[in-house]
N, C-alpha and C. Protein backbone atom coordinates (compact mmCIF):
# COMPACT_ATOMS: atom_id res chain seq x y z
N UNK A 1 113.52 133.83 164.88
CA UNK A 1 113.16 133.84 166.28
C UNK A 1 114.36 134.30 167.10
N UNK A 2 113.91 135.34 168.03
CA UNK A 2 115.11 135.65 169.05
C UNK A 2 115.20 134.97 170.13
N UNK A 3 116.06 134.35 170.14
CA UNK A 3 116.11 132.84 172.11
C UNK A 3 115.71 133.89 172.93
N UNK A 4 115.99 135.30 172.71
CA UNK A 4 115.15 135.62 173.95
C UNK A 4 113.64 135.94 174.58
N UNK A 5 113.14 135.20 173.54
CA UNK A 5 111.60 135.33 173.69
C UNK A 5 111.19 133.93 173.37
N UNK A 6 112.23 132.66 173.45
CA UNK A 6 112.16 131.34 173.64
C UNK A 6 112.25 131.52 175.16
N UNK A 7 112.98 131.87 176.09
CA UNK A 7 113.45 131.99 177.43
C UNK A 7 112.36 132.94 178.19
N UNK A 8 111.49 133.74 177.45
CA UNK A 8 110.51 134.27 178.18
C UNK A 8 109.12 133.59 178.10
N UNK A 9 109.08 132.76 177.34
CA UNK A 9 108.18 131.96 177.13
C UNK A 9 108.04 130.32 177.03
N UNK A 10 109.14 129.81 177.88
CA UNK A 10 109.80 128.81 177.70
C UNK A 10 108.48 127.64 177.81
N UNK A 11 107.52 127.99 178.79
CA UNK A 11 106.35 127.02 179.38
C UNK A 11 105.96 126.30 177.99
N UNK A 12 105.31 127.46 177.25
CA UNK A 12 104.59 127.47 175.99
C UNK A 12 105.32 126.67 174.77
N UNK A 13 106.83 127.10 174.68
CA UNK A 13 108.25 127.18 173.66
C UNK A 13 108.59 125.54 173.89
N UNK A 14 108.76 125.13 175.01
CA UNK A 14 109.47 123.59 175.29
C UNK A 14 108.13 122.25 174.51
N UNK A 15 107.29 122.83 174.30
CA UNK A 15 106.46 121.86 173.40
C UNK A 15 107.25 121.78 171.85
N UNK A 16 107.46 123.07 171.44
CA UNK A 16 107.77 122.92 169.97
C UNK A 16 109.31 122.42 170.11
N UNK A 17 109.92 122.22 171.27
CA UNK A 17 111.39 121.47 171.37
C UNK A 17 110.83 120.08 171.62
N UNK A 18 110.24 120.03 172.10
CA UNK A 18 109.96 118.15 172.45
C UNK A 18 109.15 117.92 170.63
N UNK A 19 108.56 118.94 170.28
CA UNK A 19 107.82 118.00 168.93
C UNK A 19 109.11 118.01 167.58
N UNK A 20 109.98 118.64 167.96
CA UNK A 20 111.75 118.51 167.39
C UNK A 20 112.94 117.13 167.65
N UNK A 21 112.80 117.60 169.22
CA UNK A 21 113.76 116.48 169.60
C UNK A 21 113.38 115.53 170.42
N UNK A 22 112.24 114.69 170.14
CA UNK A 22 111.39 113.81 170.93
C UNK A 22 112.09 113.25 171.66
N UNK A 23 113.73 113.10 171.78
CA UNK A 23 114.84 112.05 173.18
C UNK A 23 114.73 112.90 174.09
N UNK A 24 114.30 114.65 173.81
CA UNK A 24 114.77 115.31 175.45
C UNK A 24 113.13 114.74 176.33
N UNK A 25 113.74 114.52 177.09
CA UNK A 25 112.65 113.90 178.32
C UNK A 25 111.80 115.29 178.85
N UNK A 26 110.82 114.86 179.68
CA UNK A 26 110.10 116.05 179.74
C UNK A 26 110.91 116.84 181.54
N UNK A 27 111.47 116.25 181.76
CA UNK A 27 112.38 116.55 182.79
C UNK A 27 113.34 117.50 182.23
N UNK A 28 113.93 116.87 181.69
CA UNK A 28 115.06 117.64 180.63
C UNK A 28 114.65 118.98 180.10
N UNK A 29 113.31 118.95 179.94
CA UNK A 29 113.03 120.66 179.76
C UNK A 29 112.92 121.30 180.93
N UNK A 30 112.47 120.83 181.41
CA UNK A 30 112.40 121.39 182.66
C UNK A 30 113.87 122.08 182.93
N UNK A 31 114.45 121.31 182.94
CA UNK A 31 116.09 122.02 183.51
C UNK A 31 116.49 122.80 182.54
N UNK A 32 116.34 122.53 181.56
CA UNK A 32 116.40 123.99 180.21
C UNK A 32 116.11 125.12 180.91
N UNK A 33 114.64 125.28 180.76
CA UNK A 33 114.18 126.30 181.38
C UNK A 33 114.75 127.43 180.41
N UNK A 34 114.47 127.36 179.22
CA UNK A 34 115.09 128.34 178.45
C UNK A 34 116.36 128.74 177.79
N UNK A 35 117.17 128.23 178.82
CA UNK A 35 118.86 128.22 178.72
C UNK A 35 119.21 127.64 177.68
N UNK A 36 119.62 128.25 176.17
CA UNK A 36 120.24 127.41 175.04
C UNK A 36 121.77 126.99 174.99
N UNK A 37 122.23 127.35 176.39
CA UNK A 37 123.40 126.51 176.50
C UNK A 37 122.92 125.11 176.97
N UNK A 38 122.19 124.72 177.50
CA UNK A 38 121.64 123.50 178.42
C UNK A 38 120.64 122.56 176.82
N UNK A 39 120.37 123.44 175.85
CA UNK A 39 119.10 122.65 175.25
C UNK A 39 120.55 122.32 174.58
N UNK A 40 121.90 122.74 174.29
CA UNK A 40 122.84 122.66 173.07
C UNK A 40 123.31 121.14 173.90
N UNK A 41 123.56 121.62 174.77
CA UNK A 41 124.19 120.22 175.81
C UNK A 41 123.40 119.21 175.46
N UNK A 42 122.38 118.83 175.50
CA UNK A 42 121.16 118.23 175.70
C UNK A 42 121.28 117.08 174.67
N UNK A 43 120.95 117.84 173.52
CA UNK A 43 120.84 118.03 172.17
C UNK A 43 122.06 116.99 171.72
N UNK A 44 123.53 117.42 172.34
CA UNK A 44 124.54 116.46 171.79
C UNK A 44 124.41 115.26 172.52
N UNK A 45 124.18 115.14 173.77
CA UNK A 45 124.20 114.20 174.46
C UNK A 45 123.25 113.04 174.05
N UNK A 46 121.91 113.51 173.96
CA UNK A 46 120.98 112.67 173.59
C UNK A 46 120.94 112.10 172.12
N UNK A 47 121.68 112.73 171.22
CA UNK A 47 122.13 112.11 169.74
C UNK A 47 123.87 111.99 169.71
N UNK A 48 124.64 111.79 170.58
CA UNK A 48 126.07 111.89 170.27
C UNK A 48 126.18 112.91 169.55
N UNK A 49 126.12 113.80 169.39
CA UNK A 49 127.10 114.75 168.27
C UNK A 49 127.58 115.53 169.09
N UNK A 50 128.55 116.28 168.07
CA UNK A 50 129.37 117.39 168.39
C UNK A 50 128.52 118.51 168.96
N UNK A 51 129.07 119.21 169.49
CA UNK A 51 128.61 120.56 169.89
C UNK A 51 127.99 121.25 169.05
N UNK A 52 129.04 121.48 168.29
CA UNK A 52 129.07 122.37 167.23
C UNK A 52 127.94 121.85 166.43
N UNK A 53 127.92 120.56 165.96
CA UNK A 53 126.52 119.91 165.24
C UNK A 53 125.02 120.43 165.94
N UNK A 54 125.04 120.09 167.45
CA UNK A 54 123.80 120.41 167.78
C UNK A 54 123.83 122.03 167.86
N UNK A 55 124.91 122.43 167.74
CA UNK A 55 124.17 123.88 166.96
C UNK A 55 124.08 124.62 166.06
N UNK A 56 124.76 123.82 165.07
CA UNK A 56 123.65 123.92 163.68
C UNK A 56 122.36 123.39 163.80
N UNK A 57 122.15 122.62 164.65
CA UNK A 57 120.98 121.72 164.49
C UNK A 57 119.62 122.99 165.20
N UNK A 58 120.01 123.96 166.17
CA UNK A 58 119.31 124.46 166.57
C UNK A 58 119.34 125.64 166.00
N UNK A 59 120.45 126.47 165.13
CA UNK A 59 119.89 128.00 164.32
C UNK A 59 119.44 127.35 163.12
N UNK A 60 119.37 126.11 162.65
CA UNK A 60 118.56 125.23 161.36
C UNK A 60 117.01 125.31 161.93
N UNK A 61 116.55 124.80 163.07
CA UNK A 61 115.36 124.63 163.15
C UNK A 61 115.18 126.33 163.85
N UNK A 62 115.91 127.09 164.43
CA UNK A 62 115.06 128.38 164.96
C UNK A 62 114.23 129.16 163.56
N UNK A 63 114.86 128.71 162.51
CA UNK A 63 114.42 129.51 160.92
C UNK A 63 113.29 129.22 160.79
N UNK A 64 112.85 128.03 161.15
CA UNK A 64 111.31 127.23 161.28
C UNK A 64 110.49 127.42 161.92
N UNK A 65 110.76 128.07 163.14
CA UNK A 65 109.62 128.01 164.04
C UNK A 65 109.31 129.86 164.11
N UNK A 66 110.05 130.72 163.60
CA UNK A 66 109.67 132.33 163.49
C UNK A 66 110.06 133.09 164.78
């Protein structure tokens, strides 16, 4: 999957992130809004990890979703 057709379709796209990371609130997508610097932020905050972890955590699951 290219983030840039996560970010053009974010309305549709932020379901298959909430059925991933069920802590981001549905607010919290909202402020995404596509931005994978904001879902990376997100992502560490709402599980403590590193940066760097939540983004492995997100080119791990982009392989999954196509």
């Amino acid at each position: 999957m290219i983030w840039n057709q996560a970010q053009g379709n974010w309305t549709q796209f932020k379901g298959k992130v909430k059925e991933k990371w069920g802590r981001s609130t549905v607010e919290g997508l909202g402020l995404i809004d596509g931005n994978r610097d904001i879902l990376v932020g997100q992502i560490q905050n709402k599980y403590a990890i590193a940066r760097e972890k939540a983004e492995k955590r997100i080119r791990d699951w982009k392989k999954t979703v196509g």
